[in-house]
C-alpha atoms as a PDB file:
ATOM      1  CA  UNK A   1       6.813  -5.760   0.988  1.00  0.00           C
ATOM      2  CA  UNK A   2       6.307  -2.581  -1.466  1.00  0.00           C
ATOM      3  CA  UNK A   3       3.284  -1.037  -3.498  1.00  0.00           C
ATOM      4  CA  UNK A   4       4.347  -0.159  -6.987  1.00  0.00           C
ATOM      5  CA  UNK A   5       2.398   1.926  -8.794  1.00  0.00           C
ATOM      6  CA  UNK A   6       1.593   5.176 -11.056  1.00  0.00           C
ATOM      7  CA  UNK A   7       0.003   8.616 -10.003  1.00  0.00           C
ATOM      8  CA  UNK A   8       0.147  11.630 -12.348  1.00  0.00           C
ATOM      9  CA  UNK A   9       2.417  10.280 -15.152  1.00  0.00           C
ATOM     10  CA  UNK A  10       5.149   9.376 -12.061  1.00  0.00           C
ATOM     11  CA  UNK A  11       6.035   6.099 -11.099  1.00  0.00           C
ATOM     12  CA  UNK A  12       6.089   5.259  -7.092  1.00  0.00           C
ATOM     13  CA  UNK A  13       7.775   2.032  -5.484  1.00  0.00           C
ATOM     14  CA  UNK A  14       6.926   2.607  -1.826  1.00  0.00           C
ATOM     15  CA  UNK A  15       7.317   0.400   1.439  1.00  0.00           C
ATOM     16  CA  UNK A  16       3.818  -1.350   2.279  1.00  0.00           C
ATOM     17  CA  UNK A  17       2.839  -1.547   5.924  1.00  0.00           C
ATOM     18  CA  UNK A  18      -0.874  -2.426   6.099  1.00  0.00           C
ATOM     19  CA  UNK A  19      -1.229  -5.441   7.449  1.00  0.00           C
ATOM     20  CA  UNK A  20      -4.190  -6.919   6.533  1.00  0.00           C
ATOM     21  CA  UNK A  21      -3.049  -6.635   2.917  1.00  0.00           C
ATOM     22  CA  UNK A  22       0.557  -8.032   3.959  1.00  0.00           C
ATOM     23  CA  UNK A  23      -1.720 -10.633   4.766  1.00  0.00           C
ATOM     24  CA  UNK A  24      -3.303 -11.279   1.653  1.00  0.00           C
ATOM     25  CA  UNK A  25      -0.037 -11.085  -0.437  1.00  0.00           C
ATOM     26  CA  UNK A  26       2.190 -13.482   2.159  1.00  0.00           C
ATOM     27  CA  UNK A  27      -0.761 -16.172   1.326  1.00  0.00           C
ATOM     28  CA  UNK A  28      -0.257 -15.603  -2.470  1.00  0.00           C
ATOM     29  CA  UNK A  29       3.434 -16.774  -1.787  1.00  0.00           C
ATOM     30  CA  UNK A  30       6.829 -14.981  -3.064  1.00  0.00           C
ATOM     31  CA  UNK A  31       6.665 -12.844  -6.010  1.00  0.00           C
ATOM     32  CA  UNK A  32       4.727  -9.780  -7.867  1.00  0.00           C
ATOM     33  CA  UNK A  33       1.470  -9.754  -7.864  1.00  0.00           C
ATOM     34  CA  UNK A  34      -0.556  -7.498  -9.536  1.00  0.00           C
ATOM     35  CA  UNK A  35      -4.072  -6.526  -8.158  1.00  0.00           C
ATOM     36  CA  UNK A  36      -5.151  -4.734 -11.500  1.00  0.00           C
ATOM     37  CA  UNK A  37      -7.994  -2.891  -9.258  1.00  0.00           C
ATOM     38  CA  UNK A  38      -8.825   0.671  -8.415  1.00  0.00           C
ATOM     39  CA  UNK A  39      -7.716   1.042  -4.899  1.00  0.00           C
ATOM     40  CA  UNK A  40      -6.978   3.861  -2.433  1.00  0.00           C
ATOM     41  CA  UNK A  41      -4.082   4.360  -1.355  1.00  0.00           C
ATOM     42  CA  UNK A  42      -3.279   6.370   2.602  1.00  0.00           C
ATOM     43  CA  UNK A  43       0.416   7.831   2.293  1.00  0.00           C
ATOM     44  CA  UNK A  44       2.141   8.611   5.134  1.00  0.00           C
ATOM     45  CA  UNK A  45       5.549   9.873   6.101  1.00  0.00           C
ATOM     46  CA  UNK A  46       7.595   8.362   8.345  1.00  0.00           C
ATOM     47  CA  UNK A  47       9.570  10.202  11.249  1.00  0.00           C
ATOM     48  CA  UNK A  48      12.752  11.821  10.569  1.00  0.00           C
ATOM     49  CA  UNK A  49      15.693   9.167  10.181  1.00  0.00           C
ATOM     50  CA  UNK A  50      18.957   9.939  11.334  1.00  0.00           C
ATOM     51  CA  UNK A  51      19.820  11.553   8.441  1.00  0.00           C
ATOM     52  CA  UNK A  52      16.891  14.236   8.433  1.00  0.00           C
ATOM     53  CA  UNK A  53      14.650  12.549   5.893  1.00  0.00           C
ATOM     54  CA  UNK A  54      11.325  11.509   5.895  1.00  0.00           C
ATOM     55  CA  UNK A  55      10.356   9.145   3.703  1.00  0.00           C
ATOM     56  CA  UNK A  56       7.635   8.360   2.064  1.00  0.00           C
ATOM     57  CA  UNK A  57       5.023   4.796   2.832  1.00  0.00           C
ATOM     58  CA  UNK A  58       1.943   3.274   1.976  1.00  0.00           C
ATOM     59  CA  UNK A  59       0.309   2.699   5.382  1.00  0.00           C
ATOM     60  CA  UNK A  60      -3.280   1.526   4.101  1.00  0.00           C
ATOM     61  CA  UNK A  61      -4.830  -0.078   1.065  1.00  0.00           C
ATOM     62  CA  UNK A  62      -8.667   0.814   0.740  1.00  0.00           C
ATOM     63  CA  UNK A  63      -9.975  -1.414  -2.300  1.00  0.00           C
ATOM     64  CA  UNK A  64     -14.268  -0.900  -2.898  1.00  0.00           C
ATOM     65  CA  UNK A  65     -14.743  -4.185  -1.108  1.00  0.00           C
ATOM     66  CA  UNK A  66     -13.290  -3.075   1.924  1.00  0.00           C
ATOM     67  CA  UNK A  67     -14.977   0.189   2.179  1.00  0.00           C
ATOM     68  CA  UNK A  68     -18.575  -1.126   1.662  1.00  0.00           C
ATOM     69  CA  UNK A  69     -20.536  -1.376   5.010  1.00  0.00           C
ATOM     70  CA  UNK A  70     -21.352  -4.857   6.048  1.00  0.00           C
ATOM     71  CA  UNK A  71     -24.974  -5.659   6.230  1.00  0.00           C
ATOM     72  CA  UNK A  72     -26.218  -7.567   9.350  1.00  0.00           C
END
């Protein structure tokens, strides 16, 4: 699964690995879907592979609704 997207005029396709919003896509079914919502997004960089690079990954997806406390 991958989180395309733009940030400062550049485009990004990274590798998704949150999965609660895994999740939410793999019950949408196959395809692109577009959540057209303002969102933060935690980058991360992965270890060094065997070839020295790190690469770049989206490891969380923070949309409004998830950040807002619960109320009891």
């Amino acid at each position: 699964m991958r989180a395309a997207f733009r940030y400062n005029g550049r485009s990004y396709n990274l590798k998704l690995t949150d999965p609660a919003i895994e999740a939410r896509m793999y019950e949408r079914g196959t395809g692109v879907h577009d959540f057209r919502l303002d969102a933060l997004l935690c980058i991360s960089l992965t270890e060094p592979f065997i070839d020295g690079h790190c690469y770049k990954l989206v490891a969380s997806v923070i949309t409004e609704k998830m950040a807002r406390p619960k109320t009891l």
